[in-house]
Protein backbone atom coordinates (compact mmCIF):
# COMPACT_ATOMS: atom_id res chain seq x y z
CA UNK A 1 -0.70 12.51 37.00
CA UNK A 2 -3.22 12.70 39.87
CA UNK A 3 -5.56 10.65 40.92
CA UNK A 4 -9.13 10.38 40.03
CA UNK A 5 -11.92 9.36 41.62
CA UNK A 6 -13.51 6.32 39.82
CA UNK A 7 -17.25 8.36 40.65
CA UNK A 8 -15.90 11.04 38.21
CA UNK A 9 -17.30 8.17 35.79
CA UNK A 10 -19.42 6.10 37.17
CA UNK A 11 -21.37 7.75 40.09
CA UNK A 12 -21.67 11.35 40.60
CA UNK A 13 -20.95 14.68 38.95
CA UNK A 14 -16.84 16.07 39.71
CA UNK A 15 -15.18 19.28 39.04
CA UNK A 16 -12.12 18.45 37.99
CA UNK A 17 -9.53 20.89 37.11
CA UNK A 18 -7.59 19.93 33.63
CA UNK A 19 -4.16 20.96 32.60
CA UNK A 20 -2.35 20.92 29.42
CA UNK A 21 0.99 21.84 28.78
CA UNK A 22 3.16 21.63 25.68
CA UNK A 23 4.20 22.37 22.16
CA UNK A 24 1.51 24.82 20.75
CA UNK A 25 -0.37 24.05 17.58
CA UNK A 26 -3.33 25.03 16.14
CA UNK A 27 -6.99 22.76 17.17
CA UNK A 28 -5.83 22.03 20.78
CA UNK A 29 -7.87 24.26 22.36
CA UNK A 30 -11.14 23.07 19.94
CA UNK A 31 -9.79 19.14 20.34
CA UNK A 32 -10.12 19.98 24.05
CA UNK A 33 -13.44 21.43 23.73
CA UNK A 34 -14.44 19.32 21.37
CA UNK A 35 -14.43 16.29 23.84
CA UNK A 36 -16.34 18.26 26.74
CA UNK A 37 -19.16 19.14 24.77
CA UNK A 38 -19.46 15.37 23.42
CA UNK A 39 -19.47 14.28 27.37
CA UNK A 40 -21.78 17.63 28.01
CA UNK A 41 -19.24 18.84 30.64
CA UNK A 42 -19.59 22.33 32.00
CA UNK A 43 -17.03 24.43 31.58
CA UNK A 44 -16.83 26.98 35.02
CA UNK A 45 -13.27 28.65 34.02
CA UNK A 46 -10.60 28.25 31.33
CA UNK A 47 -7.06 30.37 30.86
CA UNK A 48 -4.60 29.99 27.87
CA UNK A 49 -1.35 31.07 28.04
CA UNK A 50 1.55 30.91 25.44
CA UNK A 51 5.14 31.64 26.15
CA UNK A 52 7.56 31.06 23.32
CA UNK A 53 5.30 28.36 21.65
CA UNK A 54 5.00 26.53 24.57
CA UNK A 55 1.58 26.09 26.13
CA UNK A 56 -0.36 25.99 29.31
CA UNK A 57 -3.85 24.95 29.29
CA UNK A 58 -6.02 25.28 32.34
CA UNK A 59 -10.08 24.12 32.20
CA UNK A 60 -12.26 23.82 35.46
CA UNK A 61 -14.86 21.66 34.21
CA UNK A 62 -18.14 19.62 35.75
CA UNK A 63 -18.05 16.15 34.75
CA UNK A 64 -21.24 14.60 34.46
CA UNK A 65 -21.88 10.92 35.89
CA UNK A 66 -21.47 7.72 34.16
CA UNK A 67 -19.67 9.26 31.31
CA UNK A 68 -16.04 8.70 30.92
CA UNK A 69 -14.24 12.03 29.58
CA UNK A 70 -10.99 11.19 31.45
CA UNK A 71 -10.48 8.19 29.16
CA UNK A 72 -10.79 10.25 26.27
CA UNK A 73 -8.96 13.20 27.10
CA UNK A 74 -5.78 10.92 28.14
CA UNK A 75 -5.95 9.94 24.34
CA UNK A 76 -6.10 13.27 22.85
CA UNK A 77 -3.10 14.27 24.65
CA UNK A 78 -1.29 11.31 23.36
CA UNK A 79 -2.07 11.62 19.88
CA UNK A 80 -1.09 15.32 20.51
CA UNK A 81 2.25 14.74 22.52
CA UNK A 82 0.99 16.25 25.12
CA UNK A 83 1.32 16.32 28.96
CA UNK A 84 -1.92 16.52 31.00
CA UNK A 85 -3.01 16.24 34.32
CA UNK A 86 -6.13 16.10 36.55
CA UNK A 87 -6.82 17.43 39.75
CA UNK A 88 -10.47 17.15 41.59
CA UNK A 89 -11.56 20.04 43.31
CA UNK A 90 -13.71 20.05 46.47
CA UNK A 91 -14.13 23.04 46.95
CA UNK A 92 -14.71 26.49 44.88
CA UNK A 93 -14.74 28.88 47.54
CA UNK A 94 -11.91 30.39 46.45
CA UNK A 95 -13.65 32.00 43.60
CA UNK A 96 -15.07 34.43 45.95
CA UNK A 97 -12.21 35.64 47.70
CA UNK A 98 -12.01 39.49 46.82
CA UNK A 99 -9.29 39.86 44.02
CA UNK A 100 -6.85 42.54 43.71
CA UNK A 101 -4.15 43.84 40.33
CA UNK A 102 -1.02 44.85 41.05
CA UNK A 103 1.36 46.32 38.39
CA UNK A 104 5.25 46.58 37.80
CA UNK A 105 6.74 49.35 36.43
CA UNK A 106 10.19 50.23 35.46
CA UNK A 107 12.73 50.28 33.19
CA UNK A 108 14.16 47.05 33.87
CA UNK A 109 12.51 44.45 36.12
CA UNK A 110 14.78 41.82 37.21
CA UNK A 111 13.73 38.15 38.90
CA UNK A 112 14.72 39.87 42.52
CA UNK A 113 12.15 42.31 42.23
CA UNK A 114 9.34 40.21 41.14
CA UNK A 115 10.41 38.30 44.15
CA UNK A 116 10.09 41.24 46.16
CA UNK A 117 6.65 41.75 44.96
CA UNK A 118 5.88 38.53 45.38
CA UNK A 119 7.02 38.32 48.79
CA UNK A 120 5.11 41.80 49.70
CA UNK A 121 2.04 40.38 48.37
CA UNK A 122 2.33 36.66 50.60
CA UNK A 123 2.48 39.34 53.69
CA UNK A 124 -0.68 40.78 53.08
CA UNK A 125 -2.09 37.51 52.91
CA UNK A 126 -2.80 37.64 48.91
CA UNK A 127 -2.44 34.53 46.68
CA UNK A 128 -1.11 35.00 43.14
CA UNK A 129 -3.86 33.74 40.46
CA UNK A 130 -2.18 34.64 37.13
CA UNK A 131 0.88 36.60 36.06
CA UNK A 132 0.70 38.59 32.75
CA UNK A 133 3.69 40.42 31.14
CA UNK A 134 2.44 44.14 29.63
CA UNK A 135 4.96 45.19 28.14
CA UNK A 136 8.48 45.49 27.23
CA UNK A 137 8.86 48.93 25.61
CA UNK A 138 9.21 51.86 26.42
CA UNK A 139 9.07 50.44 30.29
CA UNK A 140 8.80 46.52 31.46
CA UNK A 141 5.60 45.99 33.80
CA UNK A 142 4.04 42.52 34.75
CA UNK A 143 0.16 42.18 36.23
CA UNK A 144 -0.66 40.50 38.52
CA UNK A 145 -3.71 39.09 39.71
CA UNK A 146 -4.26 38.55 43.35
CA UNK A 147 -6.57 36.47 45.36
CA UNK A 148 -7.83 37.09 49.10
CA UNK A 149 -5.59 39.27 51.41
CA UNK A 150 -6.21 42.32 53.02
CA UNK A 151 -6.29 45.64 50.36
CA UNK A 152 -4.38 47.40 53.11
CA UNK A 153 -2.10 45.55 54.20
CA UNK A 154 -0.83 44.42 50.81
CA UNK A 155 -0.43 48.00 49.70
CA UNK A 156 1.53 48.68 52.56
CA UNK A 157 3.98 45.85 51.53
CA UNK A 158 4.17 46.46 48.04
CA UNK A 159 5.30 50.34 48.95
CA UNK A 160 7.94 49.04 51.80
CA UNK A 161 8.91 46.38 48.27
CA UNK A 162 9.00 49.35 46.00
CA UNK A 163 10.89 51.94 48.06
CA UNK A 164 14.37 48.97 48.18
CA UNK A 165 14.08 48.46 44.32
CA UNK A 166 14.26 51.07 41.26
CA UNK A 167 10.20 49.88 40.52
CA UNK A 168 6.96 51.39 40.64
CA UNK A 169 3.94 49.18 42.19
CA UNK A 170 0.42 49.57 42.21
CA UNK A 171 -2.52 48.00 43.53
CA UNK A 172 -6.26 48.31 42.50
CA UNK A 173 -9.16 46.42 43.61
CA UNK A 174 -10.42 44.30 40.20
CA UNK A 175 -13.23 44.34 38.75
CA UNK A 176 -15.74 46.28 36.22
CA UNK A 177 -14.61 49.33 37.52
CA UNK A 178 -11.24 48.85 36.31
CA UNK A 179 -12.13 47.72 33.10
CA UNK A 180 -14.37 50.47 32.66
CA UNK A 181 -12.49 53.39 33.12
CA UNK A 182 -13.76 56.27 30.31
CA UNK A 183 -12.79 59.34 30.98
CA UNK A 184 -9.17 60.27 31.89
CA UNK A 185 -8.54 63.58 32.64
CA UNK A 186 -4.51 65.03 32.92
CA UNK A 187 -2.87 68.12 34.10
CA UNK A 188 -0.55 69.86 31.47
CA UNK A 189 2.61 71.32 32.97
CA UNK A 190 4.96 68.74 33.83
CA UNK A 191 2.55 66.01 33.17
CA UNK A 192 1.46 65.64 29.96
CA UNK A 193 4.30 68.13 28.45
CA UNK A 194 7.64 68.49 29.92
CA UNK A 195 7.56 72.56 30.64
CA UNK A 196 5.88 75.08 32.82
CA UNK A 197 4.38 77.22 30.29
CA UNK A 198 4.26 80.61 32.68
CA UNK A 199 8.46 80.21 32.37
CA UNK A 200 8.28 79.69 28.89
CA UNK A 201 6.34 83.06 28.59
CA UNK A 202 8.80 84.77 31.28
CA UNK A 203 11.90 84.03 29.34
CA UNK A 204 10.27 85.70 26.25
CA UNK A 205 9.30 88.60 28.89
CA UNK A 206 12.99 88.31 30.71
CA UNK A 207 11.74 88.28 33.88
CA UNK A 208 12.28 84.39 34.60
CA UNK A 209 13.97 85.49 37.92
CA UNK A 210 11.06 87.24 38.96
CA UNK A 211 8.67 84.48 38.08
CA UNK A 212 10.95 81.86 39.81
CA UNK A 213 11.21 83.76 43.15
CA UNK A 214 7.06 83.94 43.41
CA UNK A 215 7.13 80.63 42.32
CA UNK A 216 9.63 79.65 44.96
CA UNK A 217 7.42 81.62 47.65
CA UNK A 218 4.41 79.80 46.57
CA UNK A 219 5.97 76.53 47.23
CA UNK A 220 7.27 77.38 50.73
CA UNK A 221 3.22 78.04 51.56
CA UNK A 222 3.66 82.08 51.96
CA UNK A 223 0.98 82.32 48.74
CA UNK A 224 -1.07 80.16 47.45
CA UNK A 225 -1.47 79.40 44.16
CA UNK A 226 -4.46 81.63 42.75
CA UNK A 227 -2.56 85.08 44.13
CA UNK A 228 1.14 83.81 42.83
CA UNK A 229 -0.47 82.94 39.46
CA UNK A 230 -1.87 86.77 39.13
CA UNK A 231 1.75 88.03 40.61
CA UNK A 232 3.15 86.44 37.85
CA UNK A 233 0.99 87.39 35.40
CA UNK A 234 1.89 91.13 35.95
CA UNK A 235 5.03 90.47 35.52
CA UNK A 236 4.29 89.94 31.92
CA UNK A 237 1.82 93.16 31.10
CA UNK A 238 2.94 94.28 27.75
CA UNK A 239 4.26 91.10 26.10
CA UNK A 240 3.42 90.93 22.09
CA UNK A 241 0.81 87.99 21.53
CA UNK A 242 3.89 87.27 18.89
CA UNK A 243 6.05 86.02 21.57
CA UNK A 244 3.44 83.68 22.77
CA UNK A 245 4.28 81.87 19.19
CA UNK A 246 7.88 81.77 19.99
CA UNK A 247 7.16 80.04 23.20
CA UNK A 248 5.06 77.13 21.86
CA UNK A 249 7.99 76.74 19.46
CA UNK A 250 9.88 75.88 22.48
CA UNK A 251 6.84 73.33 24.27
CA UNK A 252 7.84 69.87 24.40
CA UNK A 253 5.60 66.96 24.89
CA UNK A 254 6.62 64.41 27.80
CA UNK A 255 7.67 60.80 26.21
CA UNK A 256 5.17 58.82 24.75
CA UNK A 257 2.33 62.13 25.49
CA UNK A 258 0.95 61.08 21.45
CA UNK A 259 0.84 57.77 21.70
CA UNK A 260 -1.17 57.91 25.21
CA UNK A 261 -3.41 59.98 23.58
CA UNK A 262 -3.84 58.31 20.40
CA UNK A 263 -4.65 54.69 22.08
CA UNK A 264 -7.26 56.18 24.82
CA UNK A 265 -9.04 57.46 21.79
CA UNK A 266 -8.98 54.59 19.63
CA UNK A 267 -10.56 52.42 23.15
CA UNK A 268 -13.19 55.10 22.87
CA UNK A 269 -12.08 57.13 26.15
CA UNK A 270 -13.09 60.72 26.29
CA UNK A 271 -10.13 62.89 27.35
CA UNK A 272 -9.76 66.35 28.73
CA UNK A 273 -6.81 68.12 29.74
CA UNK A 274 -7.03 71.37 32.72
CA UNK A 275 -4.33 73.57 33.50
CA UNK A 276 -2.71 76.20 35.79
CA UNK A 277 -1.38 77.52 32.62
CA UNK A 278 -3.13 79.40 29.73
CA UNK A 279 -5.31 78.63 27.22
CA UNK A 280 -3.22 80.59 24.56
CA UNK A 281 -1.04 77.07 25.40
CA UNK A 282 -3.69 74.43 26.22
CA UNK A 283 -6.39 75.37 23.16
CA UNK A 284 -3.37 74.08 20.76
CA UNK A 285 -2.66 71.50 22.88
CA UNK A 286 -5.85 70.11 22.73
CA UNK A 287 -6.58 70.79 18.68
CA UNK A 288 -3.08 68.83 17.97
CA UNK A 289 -3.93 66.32 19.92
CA UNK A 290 -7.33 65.96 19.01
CA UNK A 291 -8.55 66.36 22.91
CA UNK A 292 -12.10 66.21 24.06
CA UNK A 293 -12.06 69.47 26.41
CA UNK A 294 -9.68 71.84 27.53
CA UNK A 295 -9.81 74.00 30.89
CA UNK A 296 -7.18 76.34 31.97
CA UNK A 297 -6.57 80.19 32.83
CA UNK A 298 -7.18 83.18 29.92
CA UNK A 299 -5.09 85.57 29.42
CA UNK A 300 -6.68 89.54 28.92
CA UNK A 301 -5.12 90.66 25.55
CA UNK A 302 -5.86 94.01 23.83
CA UNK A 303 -4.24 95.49 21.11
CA UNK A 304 -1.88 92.23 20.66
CA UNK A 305 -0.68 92.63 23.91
CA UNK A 306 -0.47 91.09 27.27
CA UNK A 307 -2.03 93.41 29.92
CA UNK A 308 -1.23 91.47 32.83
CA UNK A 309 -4.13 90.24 33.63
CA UNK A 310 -6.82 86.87 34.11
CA UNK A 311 -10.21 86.77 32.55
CA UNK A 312 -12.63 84.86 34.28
CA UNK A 313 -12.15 82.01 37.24
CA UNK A 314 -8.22 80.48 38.18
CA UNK A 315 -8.12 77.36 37.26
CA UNK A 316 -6.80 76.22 41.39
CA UNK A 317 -6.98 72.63 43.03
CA UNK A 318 -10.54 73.23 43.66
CA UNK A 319 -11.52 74.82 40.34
CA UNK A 320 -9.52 71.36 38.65
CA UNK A 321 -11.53 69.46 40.76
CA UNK A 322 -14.81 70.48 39.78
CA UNK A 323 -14.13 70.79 36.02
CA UNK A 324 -13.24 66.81 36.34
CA UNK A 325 -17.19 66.72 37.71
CA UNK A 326 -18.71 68.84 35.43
CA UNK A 327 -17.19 67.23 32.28
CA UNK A 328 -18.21 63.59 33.50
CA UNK A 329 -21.53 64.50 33.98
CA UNK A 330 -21.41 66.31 30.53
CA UNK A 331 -20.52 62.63 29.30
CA UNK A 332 -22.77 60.79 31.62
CA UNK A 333 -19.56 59.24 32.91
CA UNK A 334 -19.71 57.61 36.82
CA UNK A 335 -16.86 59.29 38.89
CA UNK A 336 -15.76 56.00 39.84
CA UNK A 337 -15.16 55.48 35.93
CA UNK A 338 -12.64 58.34 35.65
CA UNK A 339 -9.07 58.66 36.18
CA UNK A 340 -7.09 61.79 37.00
CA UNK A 341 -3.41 62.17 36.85
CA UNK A 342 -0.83 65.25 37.89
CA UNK A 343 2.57 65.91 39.99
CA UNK A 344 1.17 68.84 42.02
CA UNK A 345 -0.39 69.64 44.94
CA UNK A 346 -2.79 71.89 42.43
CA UNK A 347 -3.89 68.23 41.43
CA UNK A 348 -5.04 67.25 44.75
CA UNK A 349 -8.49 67.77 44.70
CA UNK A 350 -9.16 66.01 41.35
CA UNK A 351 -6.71 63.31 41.86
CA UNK A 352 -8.99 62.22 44.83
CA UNK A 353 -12.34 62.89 43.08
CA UNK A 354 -11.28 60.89 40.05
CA UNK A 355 -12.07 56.59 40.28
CA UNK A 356 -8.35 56.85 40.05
CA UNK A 357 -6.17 58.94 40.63
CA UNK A 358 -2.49 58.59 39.15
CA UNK A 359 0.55 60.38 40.19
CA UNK A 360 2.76 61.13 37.52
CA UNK A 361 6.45 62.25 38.15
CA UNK A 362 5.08 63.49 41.23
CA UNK A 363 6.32 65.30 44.50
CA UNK A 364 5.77 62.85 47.87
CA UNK A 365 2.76 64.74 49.09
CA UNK A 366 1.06 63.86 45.50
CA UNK A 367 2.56 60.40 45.72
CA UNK A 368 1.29 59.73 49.43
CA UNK A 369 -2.51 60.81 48.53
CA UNK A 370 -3.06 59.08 44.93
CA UNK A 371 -4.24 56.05 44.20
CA UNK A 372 -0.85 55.20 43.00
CA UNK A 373 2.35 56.95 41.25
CA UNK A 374 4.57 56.57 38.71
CA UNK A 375 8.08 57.68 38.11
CA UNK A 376 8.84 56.24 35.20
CA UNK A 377 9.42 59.13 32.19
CA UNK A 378 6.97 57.83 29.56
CA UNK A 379 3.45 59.20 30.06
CA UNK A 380 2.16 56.06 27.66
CA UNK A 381 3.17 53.58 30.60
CA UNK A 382 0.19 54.96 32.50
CA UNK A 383 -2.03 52.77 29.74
CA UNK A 384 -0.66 49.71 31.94
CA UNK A 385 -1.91 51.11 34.71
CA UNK A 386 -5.09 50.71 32.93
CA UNK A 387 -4.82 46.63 31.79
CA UNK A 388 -3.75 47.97 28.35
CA UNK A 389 -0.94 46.06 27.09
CA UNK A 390 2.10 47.50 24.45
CA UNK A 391 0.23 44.36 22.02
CA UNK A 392 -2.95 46.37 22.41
CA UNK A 393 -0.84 50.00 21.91
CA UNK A 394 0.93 48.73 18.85
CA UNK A 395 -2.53 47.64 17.47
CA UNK A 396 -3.99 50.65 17.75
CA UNK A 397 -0.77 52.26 16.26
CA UNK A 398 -0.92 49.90 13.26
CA UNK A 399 -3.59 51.63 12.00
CA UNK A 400 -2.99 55.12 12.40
CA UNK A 401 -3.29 57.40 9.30
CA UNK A 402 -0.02 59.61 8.53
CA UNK A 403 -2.68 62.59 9.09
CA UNK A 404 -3.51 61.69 12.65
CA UNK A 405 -1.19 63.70 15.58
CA UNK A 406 1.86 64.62 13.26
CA UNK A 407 5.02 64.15 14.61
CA UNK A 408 6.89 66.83 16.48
């Protein structure tokens, strides 16, 4: 046990940093409390953690003068079979250094790469305050919280970290703006289902050949996206509005799309979805999955047909971008309390707009200019991104109704 100043009870106020550790029971916590309010001690910070009924017990506390808490505190841990220890702190500075999260991500983490992590964050000059585990299923990912370094540098680390291991790391600045995040807005195709719905309607059309070569032209920069969208569309003038049925029979959500869904709206986030694709698509997307607002490109049909055509403004980077605006300020929302997440470079635009901006499954140019990526297949992981944990996830699961997004 440390040392203690004999003027932490006889001549002068002390913060004094308290730890606890051992078996977990019920009333340690209040029979800790319990004796600081009796010696009116202040109580400046206090963390509990339990891992596998063992405890840790952390209190910075004020001790006031001429009153002898130590003595009493040694006792309560005795009677308790407890170890504790007492440390006196000079100086609090360290409270002020700017603080930083980073989060794990992956399938499996493994002790090397938290080491890695840890090591990338000691080169950026961070200190590691707390580690918290988020999850287990359907991905492992850790948080951790990070004291003082440069935001920068540390990033820069954690990517060099990330790119020798099979994990995903990202970094945000903490604070209220993390944990206020309300309005999360996602692309569709490949994001937050697993097709491109403009192939889905080609195959019913039989021109997926067609489509795919525009498509490929598109992505080697000789069109950009708003004239290879209405190429495409052509290509399926005279399609039945029955075949658009058969195609949605064929839609598949991306992993763990519901239960992302379902848990941002039992936290009370608004949601929104905009697409490159069609709202014949994105309107059931959005009544399934009981979605705030949906934005994405209408098709011109008359007399149950396809005729080729787009009705009204393409729904390009720019278009997403704005869309993102105009539905925050619908909701009174802050920009810096929305998130935006996508794989495409038609995601751009929002993706930096947004407060953050997620890549999801992403190609490298995405990765490079978000916020940060992941790669992991389970769309629900991004809700660790967000300080949610699976405890929190299988809460709000708990007390779903049978009725609410039906399994598909």
């Amino acid at each position: 046990m440390n040392d203690v100043s004999e003027a932490t009870a006889s001549e002068r106020p002390e913060t004094v940093l308290v730890q606890i550790t051992g078996e977990d029971r019920p009333g340690i916590s209040a029979g800790l409390l319990g004796i600081l309010a009796r010696v009116d001690a202040t109580v400046e910070d206090m963390e509990q953690v339990v891992i596998r009924g063992r405890l840790t017990l952390g209190a910075l506390v004020v001790l006031p003068a001429g009153r002898d808490a130590v003595k009493e505190l040694l006792l309560f841990a005795w009677e308790q079979k407890l170890h504790i220890d007492f440390e006196v702190i000079s100086d609090g500075a360290s409270s002020l250094q700017p603080a930083h999260v980073v989060t794990v991500v992956a399938s499996t983490i493994t002790a090397a790469d938290l080491r890695l992590v840890a090591d990338a964050i000691a080169a950026g000059g961070g200190n590691i305050d707390r580690i918290v585990r988020l999850s287990r299923f359907p991905v492992m990912s850790y948080e951790f919280v990070v004291k003082g370094g440069e935001f920068g540098t540390i990033r820069s680390s954690l990517l060099l970290a990330a790119s020798t291991a099979a994990i995903d790391v990202a970094i945000q600045p903490e604070g209220l703006g993390r944990r206020a995040k309300r309005l999360v807005v996602l692309d569709v195709d490949s994001t937050l289902v697993q097709n491109e719905v403009i192939d889905l309607l080609a195959a019913e059309a039989g021109v997926v050949d067609e489509v795919s070569a525009i498509t490929e032209e598109a992505m080697r920069g000789g069109l950009d996206f708003e004239k290879s969208l209405i190429k495409r569309v052509r290509l399926l003038k005279g399609l039945p509005v029955s075949a658009v049925d058969s195609a949605w029979k064929k839609l598949e959500y991306t992993p763990g799309a519901r239960t992302f869904m379902r848990t941002l709206q039992r936290l009370g986030f608004t949601t929104a979805i905009v697409s490159g694709g069609f709202t014949v698509f994105t309107d059931r997307i959005s009544d399934e999955l009981g979605i705030d607002y949906s934005h994405a490109n209408e098709l011109e049909i008359v007399d149950g047909h396809l005729t080729g055509n787009v009705v009204g403004p393409i729904v390009d980077r720019a278009q997403k971008a704005r869309i993102l605006r105009s539905v925050a300020e619908a909701e009174d929302i802050p920009l810096e309390q929305t998130v935006a997440i996508g794989d495409g470079a038609n995601d751009l635009d929002m993706l930096e707009l947004a407060g953050l901006g997620i890549a999801f499954n992403a190609k490298p140019v995405v990765q490079a200019a978000a916020d940060t990526s992941l790669s992991v297949p389970y769309l629900d992981a991004i809700l660790f991104l967000l300080g949610i944990t699976r405890e929190e996830v299988e809460a709000a699961d708990s007390t779903a109704t049978a009725t609410e997004l039906p399994a598909r």
